[in-house]
C-alpha atoms as a PDB file:
ATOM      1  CA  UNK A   1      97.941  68.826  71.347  1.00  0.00           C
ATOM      2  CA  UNK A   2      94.455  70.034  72.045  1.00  0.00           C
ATOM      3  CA  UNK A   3      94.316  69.097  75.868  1.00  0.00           C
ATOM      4  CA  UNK A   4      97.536  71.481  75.749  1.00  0.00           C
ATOM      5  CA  UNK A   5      96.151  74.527  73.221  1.00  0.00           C
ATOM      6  CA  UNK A   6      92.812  74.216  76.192  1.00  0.00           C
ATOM      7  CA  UNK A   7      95.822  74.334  79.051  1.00  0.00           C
ATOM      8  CA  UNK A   8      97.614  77.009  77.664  1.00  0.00           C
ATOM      9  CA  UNK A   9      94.488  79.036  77.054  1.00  0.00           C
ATOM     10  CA  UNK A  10      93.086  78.605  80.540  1.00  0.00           C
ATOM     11  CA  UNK A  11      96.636  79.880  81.808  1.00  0.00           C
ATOM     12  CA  UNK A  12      96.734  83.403  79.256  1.00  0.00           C
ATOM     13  CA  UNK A  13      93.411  83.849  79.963  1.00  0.00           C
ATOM     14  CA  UNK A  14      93.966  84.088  83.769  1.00  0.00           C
ATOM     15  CA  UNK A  15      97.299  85.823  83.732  1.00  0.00           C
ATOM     16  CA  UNK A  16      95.162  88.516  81.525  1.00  0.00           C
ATOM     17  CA  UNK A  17      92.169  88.540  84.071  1.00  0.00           C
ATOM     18  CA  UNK A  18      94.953  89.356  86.820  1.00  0.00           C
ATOM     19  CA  UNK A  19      96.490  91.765  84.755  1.00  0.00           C
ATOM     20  CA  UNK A  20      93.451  94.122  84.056  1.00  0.00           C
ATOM     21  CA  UNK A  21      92.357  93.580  87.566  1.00  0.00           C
ATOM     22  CA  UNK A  22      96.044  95.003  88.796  1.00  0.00           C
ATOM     23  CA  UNK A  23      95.892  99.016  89.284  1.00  0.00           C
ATOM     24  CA  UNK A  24      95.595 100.777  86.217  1.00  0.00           C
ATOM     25  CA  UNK A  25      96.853 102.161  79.570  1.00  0.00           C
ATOM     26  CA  UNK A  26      96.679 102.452  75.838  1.00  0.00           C
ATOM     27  CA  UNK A  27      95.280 100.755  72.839  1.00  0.00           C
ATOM     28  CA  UNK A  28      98.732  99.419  70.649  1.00  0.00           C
ATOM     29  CA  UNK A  29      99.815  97.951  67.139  1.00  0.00           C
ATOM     30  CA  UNK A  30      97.873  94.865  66.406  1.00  0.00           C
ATOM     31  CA  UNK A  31      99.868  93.660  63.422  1.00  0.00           C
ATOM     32  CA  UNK A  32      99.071  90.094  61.357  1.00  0.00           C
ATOM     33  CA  UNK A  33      95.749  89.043  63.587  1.00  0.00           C
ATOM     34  CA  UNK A  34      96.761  85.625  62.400  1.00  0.00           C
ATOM     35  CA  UNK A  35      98.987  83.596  64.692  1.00  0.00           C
ATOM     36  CA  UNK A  36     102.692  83.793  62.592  1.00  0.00           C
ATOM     37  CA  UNK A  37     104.874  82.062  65.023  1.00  0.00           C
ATOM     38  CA  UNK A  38     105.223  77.967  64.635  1.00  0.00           C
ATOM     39  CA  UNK A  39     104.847  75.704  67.588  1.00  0.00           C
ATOM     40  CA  UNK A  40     108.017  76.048  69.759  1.00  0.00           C
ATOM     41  CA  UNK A  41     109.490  79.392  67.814  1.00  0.00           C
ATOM     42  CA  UNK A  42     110.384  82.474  68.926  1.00  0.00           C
ATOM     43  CA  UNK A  43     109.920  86.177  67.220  1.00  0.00           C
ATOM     44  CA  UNK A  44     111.339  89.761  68.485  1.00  0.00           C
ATOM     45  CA  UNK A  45     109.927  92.986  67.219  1.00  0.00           C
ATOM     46  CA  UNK A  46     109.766  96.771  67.660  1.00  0.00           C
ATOM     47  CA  UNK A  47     107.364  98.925  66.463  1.00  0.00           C
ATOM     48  CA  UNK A  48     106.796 102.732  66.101  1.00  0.00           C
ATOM     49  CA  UNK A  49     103.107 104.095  66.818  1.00  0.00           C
ATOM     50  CA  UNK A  50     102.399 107.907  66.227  1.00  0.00           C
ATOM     51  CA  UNK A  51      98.787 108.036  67.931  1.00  0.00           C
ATOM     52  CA  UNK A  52      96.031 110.574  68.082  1.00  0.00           C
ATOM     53  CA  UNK A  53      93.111 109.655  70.481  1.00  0.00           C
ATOM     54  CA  UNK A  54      90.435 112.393  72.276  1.00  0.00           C
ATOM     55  CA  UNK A  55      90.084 111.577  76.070  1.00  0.00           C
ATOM     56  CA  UNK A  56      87.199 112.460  78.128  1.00  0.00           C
ATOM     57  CA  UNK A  57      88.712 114.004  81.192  1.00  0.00           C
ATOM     58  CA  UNK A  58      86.573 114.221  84.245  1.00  0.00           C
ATOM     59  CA  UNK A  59      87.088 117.453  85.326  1.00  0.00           C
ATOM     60  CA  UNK A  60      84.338 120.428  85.004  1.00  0.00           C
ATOM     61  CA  UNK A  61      85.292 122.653  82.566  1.00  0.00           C
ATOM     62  CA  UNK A  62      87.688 120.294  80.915  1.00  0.00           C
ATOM     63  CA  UNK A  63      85.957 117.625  78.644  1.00  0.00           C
ATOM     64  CA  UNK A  64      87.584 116.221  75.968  1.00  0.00           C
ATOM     65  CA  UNK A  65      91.282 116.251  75.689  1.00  0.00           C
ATOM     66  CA  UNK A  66      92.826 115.123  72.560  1.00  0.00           C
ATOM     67  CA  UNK A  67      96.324 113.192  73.220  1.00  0.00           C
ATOM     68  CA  UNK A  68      98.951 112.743  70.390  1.00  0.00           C
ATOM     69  CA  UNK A  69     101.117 109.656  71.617  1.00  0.00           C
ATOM     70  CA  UNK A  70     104.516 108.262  70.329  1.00  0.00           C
ATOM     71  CA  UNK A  71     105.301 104.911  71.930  1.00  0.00           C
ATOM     72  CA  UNK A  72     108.208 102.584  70.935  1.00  0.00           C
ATOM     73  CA  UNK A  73     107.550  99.190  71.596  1.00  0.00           C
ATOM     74  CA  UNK A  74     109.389  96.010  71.727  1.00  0.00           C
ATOM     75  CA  UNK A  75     107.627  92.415  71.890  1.00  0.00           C
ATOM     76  CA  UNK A  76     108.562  88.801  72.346  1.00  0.00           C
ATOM     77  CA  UNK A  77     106.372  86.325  70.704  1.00  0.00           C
ATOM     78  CA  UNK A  78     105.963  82.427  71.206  1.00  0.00           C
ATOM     79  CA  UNK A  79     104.264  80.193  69.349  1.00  0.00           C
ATOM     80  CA  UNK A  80     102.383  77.882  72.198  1.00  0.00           C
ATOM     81  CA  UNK A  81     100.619  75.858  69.207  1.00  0.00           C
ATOM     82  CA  UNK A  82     101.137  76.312  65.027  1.00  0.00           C
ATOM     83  CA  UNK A  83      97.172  78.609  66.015  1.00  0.00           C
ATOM     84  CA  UNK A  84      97.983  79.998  69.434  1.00  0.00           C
ATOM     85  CA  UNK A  85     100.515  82.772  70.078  1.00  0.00           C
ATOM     86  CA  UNK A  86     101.274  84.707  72.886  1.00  0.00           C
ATOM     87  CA  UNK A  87     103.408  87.623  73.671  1.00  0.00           C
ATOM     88  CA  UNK A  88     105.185  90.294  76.178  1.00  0.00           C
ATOM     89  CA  UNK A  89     105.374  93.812  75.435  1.00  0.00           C
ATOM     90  CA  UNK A  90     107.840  96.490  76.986  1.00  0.00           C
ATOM     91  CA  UNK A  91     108.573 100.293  75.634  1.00  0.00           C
ATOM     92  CA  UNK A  92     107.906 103.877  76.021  1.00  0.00           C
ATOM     93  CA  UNK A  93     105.238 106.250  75.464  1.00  0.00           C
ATOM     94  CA  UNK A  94     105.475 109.962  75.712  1.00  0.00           C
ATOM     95  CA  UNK A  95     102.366 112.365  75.187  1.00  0.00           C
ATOM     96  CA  UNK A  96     102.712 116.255  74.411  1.00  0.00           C
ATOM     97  CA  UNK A  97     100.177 116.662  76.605  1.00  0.00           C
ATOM     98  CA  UNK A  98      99.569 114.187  79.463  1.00  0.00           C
ATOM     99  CA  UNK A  99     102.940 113.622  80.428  1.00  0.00           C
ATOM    100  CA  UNK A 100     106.462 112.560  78.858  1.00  0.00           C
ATOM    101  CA  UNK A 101     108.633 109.429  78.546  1.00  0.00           C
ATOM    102  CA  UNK A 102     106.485 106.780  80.538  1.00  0.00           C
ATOM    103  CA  UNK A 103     107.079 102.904  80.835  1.00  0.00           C
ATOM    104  CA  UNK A 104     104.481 100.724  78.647  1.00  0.00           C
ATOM    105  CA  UNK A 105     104.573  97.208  79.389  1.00  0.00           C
ATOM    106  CA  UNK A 106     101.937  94.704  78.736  1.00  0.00           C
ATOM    107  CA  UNK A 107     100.770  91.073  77.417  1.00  0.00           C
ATOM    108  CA  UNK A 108      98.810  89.417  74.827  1.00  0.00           C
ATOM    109  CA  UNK A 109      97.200  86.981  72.776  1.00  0.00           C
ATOM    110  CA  UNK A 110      96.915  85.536  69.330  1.00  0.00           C
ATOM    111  CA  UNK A 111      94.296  83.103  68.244  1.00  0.00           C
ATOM    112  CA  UNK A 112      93.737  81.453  64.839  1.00  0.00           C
ATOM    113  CA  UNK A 113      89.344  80.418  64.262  1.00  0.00           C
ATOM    114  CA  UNK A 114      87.414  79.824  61.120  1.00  0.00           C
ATOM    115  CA  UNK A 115      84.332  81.550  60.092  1.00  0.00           C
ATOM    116  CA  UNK A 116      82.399  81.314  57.437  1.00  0.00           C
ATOM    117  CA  UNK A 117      85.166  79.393  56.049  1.00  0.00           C
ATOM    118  CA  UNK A 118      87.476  81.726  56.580  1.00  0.00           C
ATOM    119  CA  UNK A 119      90.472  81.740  58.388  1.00  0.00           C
ATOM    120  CA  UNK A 120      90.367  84.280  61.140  1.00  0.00           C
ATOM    121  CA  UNK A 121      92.854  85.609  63.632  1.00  0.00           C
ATOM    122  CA  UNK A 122      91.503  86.712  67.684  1.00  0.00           C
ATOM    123  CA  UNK A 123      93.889  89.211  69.284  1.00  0.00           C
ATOM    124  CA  UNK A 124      93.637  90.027  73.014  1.00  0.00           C
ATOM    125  CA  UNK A 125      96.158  92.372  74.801  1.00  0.00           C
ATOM    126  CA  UNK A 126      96.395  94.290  77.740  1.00  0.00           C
ATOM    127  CA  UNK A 127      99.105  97.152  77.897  1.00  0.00           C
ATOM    128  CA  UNK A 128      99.927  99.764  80.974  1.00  0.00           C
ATOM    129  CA  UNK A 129     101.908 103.064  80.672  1.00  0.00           C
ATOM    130  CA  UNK A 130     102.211 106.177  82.791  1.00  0.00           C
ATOM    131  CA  UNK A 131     103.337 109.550  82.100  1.00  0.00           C
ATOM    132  CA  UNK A 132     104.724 112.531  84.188  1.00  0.00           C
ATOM    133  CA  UNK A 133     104.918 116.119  83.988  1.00  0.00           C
ATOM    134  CA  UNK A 134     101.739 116.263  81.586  1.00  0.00           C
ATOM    135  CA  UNK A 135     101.249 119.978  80.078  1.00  0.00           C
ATOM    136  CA  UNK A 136      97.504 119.776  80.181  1.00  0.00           C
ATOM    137  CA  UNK A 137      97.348 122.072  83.410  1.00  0.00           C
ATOM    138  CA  UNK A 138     100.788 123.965  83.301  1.00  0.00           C
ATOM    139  CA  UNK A 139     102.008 125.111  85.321  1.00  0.00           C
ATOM    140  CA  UNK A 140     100.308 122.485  87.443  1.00  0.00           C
ATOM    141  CA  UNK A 141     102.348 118.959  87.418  1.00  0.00           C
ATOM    142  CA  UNK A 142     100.797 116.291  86.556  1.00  0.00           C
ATOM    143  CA  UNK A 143     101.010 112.554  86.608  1.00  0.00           C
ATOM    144  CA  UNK A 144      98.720 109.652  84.607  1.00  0.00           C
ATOM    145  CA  UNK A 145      98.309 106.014  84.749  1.00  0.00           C
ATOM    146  CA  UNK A 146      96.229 104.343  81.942  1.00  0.00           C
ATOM    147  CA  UNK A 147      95.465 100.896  80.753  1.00  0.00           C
ATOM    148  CA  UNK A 148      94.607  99.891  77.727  1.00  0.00           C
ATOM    149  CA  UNK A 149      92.673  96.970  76.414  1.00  0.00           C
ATOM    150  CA  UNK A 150      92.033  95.631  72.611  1.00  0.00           C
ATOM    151  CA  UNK A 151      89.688  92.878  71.148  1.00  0.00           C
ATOM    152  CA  UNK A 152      90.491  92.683  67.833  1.00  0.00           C
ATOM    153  CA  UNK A 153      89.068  90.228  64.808  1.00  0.00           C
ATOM    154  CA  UNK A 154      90.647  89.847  61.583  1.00  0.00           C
ATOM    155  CA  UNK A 155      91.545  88.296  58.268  1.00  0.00           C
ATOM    156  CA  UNK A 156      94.684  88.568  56.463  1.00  0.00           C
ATOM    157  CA  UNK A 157      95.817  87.464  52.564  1.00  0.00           C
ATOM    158  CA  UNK A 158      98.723  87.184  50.681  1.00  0.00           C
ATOM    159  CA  UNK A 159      98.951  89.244  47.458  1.00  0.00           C
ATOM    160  CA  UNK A 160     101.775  89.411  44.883  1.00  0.00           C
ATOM    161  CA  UNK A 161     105.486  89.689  45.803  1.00  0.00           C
ATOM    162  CA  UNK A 162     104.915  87.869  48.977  1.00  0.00           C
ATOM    163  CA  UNK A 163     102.990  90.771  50.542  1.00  0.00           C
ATOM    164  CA  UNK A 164     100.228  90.155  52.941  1.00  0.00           C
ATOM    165  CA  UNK A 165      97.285  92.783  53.553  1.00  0.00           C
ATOM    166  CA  UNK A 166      95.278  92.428  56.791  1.00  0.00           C
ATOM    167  CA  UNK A 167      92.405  93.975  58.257  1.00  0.00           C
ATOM    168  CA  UNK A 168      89.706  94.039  60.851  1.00  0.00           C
ATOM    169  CA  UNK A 169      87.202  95.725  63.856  1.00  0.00           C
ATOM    170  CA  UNK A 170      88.339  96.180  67.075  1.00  0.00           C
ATOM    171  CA  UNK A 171      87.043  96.987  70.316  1.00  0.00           C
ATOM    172  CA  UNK A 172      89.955  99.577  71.984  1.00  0.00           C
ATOM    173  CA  UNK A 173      89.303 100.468  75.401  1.00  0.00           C
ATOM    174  CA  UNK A 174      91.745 102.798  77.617  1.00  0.00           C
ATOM    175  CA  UNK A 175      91.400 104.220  81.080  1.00  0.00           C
ATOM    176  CA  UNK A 176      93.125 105.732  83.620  1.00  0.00           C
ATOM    177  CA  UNK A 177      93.603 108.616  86.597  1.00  0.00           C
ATOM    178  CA  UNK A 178      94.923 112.068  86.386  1.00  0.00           C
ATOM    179  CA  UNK A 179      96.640 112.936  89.511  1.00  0.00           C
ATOM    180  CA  UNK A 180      97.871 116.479  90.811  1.00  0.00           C
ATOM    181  CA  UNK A 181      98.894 117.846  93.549  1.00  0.00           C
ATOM    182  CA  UNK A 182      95.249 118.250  95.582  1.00  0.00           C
ATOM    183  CA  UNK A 183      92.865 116.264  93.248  1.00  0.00           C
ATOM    184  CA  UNK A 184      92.757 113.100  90.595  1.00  0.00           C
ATOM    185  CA  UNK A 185      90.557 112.751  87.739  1.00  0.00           C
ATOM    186  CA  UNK A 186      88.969 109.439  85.697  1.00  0.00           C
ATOM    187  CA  UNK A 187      90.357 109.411  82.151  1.00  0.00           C
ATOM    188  CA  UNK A 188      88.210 107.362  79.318  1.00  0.00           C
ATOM    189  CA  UNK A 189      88.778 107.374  75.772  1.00  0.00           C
ATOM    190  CA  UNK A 190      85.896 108.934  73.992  1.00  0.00           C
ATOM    191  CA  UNK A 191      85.688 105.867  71.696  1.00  0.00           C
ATOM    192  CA  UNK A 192      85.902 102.659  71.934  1.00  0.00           C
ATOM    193  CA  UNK A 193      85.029 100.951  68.889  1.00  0.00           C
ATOM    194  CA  UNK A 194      87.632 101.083  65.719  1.00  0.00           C
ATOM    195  CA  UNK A 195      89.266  99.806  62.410  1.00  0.00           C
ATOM    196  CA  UNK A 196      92.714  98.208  61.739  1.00  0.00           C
ATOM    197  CA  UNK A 197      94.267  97.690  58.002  1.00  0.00           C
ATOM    198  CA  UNK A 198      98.028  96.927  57.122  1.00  0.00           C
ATOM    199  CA  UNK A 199     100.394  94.975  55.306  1.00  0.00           C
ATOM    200  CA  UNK A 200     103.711  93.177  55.917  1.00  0.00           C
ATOM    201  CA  UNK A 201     106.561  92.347  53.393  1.00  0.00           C
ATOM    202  CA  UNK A 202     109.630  89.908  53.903  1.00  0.00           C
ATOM    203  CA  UNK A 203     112.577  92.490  53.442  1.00  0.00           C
ATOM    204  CA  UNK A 204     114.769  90.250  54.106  1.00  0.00           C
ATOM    205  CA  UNK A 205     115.482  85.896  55.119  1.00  0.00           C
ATOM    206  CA  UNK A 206     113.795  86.301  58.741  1.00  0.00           C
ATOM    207  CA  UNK A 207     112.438  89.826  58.713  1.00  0.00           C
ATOM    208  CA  UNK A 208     109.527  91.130  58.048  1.00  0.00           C
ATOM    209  CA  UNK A 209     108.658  94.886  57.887  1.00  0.00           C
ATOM    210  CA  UNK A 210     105.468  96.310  58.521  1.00  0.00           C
ATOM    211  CA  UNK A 211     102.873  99.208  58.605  1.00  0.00           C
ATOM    212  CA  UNK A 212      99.563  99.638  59.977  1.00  0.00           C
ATOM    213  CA  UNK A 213      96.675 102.885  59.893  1.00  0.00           C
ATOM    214  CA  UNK A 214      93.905 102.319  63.055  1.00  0.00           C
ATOM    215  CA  UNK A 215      90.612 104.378  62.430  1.00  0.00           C
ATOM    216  CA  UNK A 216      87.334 105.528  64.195  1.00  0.00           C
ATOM    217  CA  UNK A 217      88.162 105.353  68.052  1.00  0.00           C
ATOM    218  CA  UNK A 218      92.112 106.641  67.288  1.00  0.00           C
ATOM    219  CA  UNK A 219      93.720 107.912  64.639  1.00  0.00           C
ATOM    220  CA  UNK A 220      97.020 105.797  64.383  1.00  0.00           C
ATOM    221  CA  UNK A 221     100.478 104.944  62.183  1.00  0.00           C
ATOM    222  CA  UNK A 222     102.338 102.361  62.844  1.00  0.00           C
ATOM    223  CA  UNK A 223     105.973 101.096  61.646  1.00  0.00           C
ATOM    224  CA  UNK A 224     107.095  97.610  63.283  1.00  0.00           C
ATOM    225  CA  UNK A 225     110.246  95.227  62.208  1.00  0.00           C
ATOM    226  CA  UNK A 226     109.899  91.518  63.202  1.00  0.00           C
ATOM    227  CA  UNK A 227     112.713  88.735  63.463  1.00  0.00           C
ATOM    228  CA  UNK A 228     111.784  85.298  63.595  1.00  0.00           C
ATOM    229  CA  UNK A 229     114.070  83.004  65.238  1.00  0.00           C
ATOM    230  CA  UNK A 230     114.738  79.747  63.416  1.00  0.00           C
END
């Protein structure tokens, strides 16, 4: 079982590295850092993220650009060990400012660790989105293509009622180009280092409902619904 967690690990961490190195998105839901899905299982879920984040456009006489996102994304989760999960992403995002009704698609990671003796869950995605028709120069059209990256470390507990409260730091990185019609432009979020807290409840045999507030580098809500095969 370990020679295949070490396997497994070696092949998400190089279909990552190829990822981020592919042409450029946004920082996403992180949900339970703890791996949920059981050796061999399956999950689906969808979640709904209402995102406010200040970009630092690289334009003179621009600066910082605040972007409110809503993004609606589903993911597929399976569980390569009872401690290692990974996961496929694929949605929307549209931004009042930077553009409307892009394709998000991405991949990612969940690993269970003990410190301190504590049990601890490392999450590792990657996600991509673009965006057209963005309002930030209107008339002007404009286009953007971001990625986003998140390193995220957390703990989670169960409370009364079956609830479980989670919570951690993260690392949220997102970048991307501004192109119109005779010039592009770098885009970098302003920060990069943040706060996740949520819970999760099982509404129902094989769902789970959730919601989640990110802090510090973005100002996020998030709804999500999971379904865990059996």
């Amino acid at each position: 079982m370990n020679k295949k967690i070490f396997r497994s690990s070696i092949v998400l961490g190089s279909a990552l590295f190829m990822f981020i190195m592919a042409p450029a998105a946004m920082a996403g839901y992180i949900g339970n850092p703890l791996a949920t899905v059981d050796a061999g299982e399956m999950a689906l879920g969808l979640s709904y993220d209402m995102v406010s984040r200040d970009y630092d456009i690289d334009i003179v006489g621009v600066g910082v650009e605040e972007g409110e996102q809503n993004r609606i994304i589903a993911k597929g989760t399976y569980g390569i060990s009872d401690e290692l999960n990974i996961y496929a992403m694929l949605g929307q995002v549209d931004d009042d400012d930077l553009g409307e009704a892009g394709l998000a698609y991405g991949i990612g990671g969940k690993y269970d660790l003990e410190i301190a003796d504590m049990e601890c869950g490392l999450v590792f995605q990657v996600i991509k989105w673009s965006v057209d028709d963005g309002k930030v120069f209107a008339p002007k059209d404009t286009d953007a293509d971001f990625t986003g990256i998140d390193l995220a470390l957390g703990t989670a507990r169960e409370i009364s009622n079956d609830i479980v409260i989670y919570g951690g730091a993260m690392y949220s990185m997102e970048s991307g180009e501004l192109k119109m019609a005779a010039a592009k432009a770098d885009i970098d979020a302003d920060d990069n280092i943040g706060v996740f807290i949520g819970a999760e409840y099982p509404a129902a045999d094989q769902i789970t409902i959730g919601a989640e507030y990110r802090a510090i580098c973005e100002s996020s809500i998030s709804l999500a619904v999971t379904y865990a095969f059996d």
